[in-house]
Protein backbone atom coordinates (compact mmCIF):
# COMPACT_ATOMS: atom_id res chain seq x y z
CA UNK A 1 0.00 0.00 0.00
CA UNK A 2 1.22 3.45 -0.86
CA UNK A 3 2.45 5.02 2.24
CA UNK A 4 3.09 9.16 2.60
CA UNK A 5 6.45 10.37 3.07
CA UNK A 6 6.90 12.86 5.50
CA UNK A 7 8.36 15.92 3.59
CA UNK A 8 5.94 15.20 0.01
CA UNK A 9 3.02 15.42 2.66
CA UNK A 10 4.58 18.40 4.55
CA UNK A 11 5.36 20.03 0.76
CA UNK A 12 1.70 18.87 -1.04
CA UNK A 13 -0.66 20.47 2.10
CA UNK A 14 1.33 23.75 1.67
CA UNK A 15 0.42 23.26 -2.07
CA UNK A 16 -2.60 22.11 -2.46
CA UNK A 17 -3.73 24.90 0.07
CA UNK A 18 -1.87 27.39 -2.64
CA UNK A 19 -4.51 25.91 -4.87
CA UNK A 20 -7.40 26.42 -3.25
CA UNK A 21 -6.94 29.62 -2.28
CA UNK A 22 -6.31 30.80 -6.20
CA UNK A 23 -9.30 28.78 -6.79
CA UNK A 24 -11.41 30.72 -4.13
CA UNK A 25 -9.78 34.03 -4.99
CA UNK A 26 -11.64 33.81 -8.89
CA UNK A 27 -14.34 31.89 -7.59
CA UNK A 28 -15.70 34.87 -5.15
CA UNK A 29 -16.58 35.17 -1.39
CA UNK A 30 -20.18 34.57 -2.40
CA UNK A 31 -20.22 31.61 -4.96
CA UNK A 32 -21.35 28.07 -3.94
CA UNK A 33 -19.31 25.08 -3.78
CA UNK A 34 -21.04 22.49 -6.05
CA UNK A 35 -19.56 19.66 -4.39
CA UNK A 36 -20.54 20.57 -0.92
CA UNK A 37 -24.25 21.38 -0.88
CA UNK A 38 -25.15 24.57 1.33
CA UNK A 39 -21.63 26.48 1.16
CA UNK A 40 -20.20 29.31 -0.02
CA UNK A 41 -16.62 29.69 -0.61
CA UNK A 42 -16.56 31.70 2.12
CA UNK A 43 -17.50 29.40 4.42
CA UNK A 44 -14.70 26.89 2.51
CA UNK A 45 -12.05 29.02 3.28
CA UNK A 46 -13.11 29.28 6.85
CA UNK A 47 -13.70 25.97 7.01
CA UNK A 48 -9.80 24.78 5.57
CA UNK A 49 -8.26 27.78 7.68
CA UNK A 50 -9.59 26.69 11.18
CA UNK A 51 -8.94 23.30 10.47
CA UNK A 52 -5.53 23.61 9.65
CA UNK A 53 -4.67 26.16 12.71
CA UNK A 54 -6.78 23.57 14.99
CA UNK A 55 -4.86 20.49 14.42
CA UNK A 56 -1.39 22.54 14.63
CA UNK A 57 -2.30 23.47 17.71
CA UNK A 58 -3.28 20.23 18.75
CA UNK A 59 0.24 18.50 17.96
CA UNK A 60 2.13 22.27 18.96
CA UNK A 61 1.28 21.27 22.24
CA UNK A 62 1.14 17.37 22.16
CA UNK A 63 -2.48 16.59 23.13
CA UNK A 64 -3.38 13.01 24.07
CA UNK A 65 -6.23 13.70 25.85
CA UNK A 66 -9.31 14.03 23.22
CA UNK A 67 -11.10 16.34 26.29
CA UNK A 68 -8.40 18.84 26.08
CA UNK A 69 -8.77 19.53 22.24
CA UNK A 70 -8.74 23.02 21.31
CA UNK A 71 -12.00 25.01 22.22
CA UNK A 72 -11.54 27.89 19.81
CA UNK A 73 -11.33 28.21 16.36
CA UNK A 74 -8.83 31.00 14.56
CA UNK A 75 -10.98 33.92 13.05
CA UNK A 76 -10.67 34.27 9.39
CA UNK A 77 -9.95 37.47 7.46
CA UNK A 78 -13.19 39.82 6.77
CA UNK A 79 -11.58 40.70 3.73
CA UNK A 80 -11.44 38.33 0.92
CA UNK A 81 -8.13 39.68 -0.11
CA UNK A 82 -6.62 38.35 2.72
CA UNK A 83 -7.34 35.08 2.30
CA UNK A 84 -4.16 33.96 0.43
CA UNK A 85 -2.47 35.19 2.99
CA UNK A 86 -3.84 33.39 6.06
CA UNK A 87 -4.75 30.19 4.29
CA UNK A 88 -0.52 30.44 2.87
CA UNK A 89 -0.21 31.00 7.01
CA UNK A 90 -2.61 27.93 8.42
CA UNK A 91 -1.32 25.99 5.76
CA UNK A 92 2.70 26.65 6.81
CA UNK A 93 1.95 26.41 10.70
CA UNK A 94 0.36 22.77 10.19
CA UNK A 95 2.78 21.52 7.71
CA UNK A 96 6.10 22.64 10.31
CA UNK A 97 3.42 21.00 13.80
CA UNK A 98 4.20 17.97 11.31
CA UNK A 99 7.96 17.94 11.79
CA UNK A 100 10.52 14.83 12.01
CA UNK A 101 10.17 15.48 15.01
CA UNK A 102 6.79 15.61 15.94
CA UNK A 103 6.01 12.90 13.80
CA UNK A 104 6.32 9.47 16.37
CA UNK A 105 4.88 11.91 19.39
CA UNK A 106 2.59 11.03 21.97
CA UNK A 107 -0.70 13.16 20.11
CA UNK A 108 -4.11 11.83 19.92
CA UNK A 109 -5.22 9.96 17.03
CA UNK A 110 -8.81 10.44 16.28
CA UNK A 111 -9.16 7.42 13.76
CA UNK A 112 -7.62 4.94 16.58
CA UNK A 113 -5.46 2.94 14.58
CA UNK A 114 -1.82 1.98 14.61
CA UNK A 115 -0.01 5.52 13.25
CA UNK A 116 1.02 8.08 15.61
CA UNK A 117 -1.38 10.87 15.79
CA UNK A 118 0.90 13.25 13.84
CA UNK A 119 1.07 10.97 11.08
CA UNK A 120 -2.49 10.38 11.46
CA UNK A 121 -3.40 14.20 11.34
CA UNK A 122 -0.67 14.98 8.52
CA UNK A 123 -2.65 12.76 6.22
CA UNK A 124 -5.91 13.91 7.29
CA UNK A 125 -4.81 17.85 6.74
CA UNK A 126 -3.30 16.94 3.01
CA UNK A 127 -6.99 15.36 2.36
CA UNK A 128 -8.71 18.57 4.10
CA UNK A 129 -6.17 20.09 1.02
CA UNK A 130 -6.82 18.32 -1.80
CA UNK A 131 -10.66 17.27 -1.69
CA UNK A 132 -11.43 21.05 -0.30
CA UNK A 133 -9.03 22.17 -3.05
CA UNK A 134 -11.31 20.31 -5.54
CA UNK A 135 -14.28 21.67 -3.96
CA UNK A 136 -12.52 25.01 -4.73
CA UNK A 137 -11.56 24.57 -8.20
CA UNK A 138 -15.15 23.60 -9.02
CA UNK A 139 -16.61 26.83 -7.91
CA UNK A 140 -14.37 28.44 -10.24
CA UNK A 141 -14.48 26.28 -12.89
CA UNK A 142 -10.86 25.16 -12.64
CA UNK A 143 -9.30 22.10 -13.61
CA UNK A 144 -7.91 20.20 -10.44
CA UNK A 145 -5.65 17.13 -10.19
CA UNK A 146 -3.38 15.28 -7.96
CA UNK A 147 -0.72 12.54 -8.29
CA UNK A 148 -1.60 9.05 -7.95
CA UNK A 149 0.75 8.71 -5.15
CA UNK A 150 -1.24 11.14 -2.92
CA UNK A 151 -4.54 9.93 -3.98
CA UNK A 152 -3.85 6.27 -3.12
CA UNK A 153 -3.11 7.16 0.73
CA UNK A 154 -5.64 9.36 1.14
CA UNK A 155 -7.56 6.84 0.20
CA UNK A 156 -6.77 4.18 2.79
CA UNK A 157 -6.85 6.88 5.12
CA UNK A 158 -10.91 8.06 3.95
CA UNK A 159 -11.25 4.01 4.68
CA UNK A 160 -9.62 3.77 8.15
CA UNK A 161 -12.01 6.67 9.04
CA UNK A 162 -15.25 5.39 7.89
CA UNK A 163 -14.59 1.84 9.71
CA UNK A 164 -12.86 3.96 13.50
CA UNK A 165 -14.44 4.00 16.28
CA UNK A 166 -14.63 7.49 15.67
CA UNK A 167 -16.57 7.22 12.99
CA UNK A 168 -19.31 4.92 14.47
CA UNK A 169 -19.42 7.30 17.70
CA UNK A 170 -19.70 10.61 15.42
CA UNK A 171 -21.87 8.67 12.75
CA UNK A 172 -24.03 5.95 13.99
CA UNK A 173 -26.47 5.78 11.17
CA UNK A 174 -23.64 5.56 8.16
CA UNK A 175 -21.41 2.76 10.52
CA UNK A 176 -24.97 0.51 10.91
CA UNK A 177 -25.64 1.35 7.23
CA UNK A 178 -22.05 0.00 6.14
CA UNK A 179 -22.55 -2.83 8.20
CA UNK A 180 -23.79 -6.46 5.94
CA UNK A 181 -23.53 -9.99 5.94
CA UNK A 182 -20.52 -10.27 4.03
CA UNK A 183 -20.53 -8.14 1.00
CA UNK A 184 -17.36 -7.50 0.04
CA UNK A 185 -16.16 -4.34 -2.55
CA UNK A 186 -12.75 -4.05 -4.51
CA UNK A 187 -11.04 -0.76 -5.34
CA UNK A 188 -8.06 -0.61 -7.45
CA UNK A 189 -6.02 1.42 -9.07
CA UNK A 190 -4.48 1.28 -12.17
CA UNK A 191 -1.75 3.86 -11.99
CA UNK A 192 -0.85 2.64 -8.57
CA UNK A 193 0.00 -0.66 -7.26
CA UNK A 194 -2.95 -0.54 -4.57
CA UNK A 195 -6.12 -1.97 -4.22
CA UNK A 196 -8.05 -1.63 -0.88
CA UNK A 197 -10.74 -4.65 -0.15
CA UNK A 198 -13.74 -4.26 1.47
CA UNK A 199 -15.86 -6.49 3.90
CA UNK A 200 -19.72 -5.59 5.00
CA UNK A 201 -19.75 -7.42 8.14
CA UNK A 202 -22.35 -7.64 10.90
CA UNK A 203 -20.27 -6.07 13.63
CA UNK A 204 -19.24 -3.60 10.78
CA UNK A 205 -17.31 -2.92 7.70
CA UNK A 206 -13.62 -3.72 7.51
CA UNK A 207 -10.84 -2.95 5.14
CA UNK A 208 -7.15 -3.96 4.02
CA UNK A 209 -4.50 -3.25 1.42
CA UNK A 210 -5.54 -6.23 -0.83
CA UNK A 211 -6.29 -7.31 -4.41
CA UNK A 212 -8.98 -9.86 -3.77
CA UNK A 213 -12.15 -11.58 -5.73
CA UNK A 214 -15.26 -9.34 -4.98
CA UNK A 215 -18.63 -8.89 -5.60
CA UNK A 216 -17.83 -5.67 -7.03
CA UNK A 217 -14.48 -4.31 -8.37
CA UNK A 218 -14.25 -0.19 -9.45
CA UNK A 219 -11.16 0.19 -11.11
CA UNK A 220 -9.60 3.62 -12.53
CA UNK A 221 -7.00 6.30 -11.85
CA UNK A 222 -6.32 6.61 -8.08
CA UNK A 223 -7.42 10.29 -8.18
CA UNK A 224 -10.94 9.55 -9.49
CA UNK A 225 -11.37 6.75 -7.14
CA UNK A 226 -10.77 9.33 -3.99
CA UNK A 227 -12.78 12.01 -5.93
CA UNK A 228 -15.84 8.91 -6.42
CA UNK A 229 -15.46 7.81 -2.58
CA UNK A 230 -15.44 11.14 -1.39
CA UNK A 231 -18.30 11.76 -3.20
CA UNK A 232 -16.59 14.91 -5.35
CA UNK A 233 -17.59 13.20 -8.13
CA UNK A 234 -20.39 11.06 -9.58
CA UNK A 235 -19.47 7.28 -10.54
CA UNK A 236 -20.80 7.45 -13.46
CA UNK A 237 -18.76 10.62 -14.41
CA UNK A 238 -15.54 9.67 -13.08
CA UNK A 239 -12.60 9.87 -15.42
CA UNK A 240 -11.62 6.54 -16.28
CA UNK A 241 -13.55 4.69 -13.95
CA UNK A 242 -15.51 0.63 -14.35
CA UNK A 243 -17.47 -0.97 -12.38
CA UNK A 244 -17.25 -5.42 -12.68
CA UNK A 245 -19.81 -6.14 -10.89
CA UNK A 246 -23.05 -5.30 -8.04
CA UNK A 247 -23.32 -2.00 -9.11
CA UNK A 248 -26.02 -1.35 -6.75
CA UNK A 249 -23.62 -2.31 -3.89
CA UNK A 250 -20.96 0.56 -4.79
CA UNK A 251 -24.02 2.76 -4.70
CA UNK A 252 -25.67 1.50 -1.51
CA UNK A 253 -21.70 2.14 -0.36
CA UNK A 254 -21.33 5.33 -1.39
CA UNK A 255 -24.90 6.46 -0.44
CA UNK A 256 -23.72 6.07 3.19
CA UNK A 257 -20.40 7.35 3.50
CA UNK A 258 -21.23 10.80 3.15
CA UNK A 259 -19.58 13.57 5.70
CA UNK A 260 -21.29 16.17 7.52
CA UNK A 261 -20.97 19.86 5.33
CA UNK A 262 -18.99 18.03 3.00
């Protein structure tokens, strides 16, 4: 499975965030994100911003404790001129919280699994980067891409979320709507050597790094698949994408693995 190095990560949130923020400069404070029903790009910027100042701040000072998480959120700019500026800011602050040396810390890990929470929060702030940044681009009618690389761990990292314990505490209705008697769903990539393999179970859905006989296999470019799971982008309008297979089950999948404000 592709695995993120430390200083690509560190290098792609700074930018991706670059992106975005060109993206939401054309787009216009007031123009609606098509991929995330309800906001403005105002409320994207915002949205990125905080996020990225939140989680520094949460490795800055080494949090373990998930009580003690940061209260308040940074205030964005009024003026959407100074956007660039405090996105290039949030952007920089979380990308040096994720330093060498930060990076096998004692910080908490929201998605409960095996990396350290610093690893854990760098991959989740380089997906905040690039889906948001997509988010962005649409709004202004931009062209957006990233390397197959980057796409392929953010997508074992979207899948490690949707089956934490996080995940079922924050979203009880999509973990019992994941949940099956078996049914099992391939992904794979075909400019990366990754696949990810996924079991509907009763106790819940499960994943792992495998190439494995489904009853459904999508196949395509790693970037469409994350743009398709995250639900940026329609299956059926996916660049490059097939389906061998339960259609229905990819849909029933994807149905219920929708976040909250996008």
């Amino acid at each position: 499975m592709t695995e993120l190095n430390a200083d690509h990560a560190r290098r792609a949130i700074v930018e991706h965030t670059r992106r975005l923020a060109d993206a939401a400069a054309e787009a216009g404070p007031g123009a609606t994100v098509p991929t995330a029903p309800g906001w403005t790009v105002t409320d994207l910027v915002a949205h990125v911003g905080q996020t990225q100042h939140w989680v520094a701040e949460i490795i800055e000072r080494r949090i373990t404790d998930p009580a003690q998480l940061p209260a308040e959120m940074a205030v964005p700019p009024t003026n959407p001129g100074e956007w660039p500026a405090w996105l290039a800011e949030s952007a920089r602050r979380v990308a040096s919280a994720c330093s060498d040396d930060a990076l096998d810390a004692p910080v908490f890990n929201a998605a409960g699994d095996e990396r350290s929470g610093t690893r854990f929060w760098m991959t989740s702030m380089l997906n905040e980067a690039v889906v948001h940044g997509f988010d962005a681009a649409g709004a202004a009618d931009r062209p957006a891409d990233v390397d197959a690389g980057t796409a392929a761990a953010l997508i074992g990292n979207h899948l490690t979320m949707l089956t934490s314990p996080t995940w079922k505490a924050q979203r009880p209705e999509s973990a019992h709507a994941l949940r099956g008697t078996g049914q099992t769903l391939q992904w794979r990539a075909t400019d990366a050597a990754d696949a990810w393999f996924v079991e509907r179970r009763p106790d819940g859905a499960a994943w792992q790094p495998a190439a494995r006989e489904a009853d459904v296999t999508v196949t395509g470019p790693a970037g469409s698949l994350l743009l398709v799971l995250t639900r940026r982008r329609p299956l059926t309008e996916a660049t490059g994408i097939s389906v061998d297979g339960d259609l229905d089950l990819v849909r029933d999948w994807l149905d219920n693995t929708a976040h909250v404000s996008g």
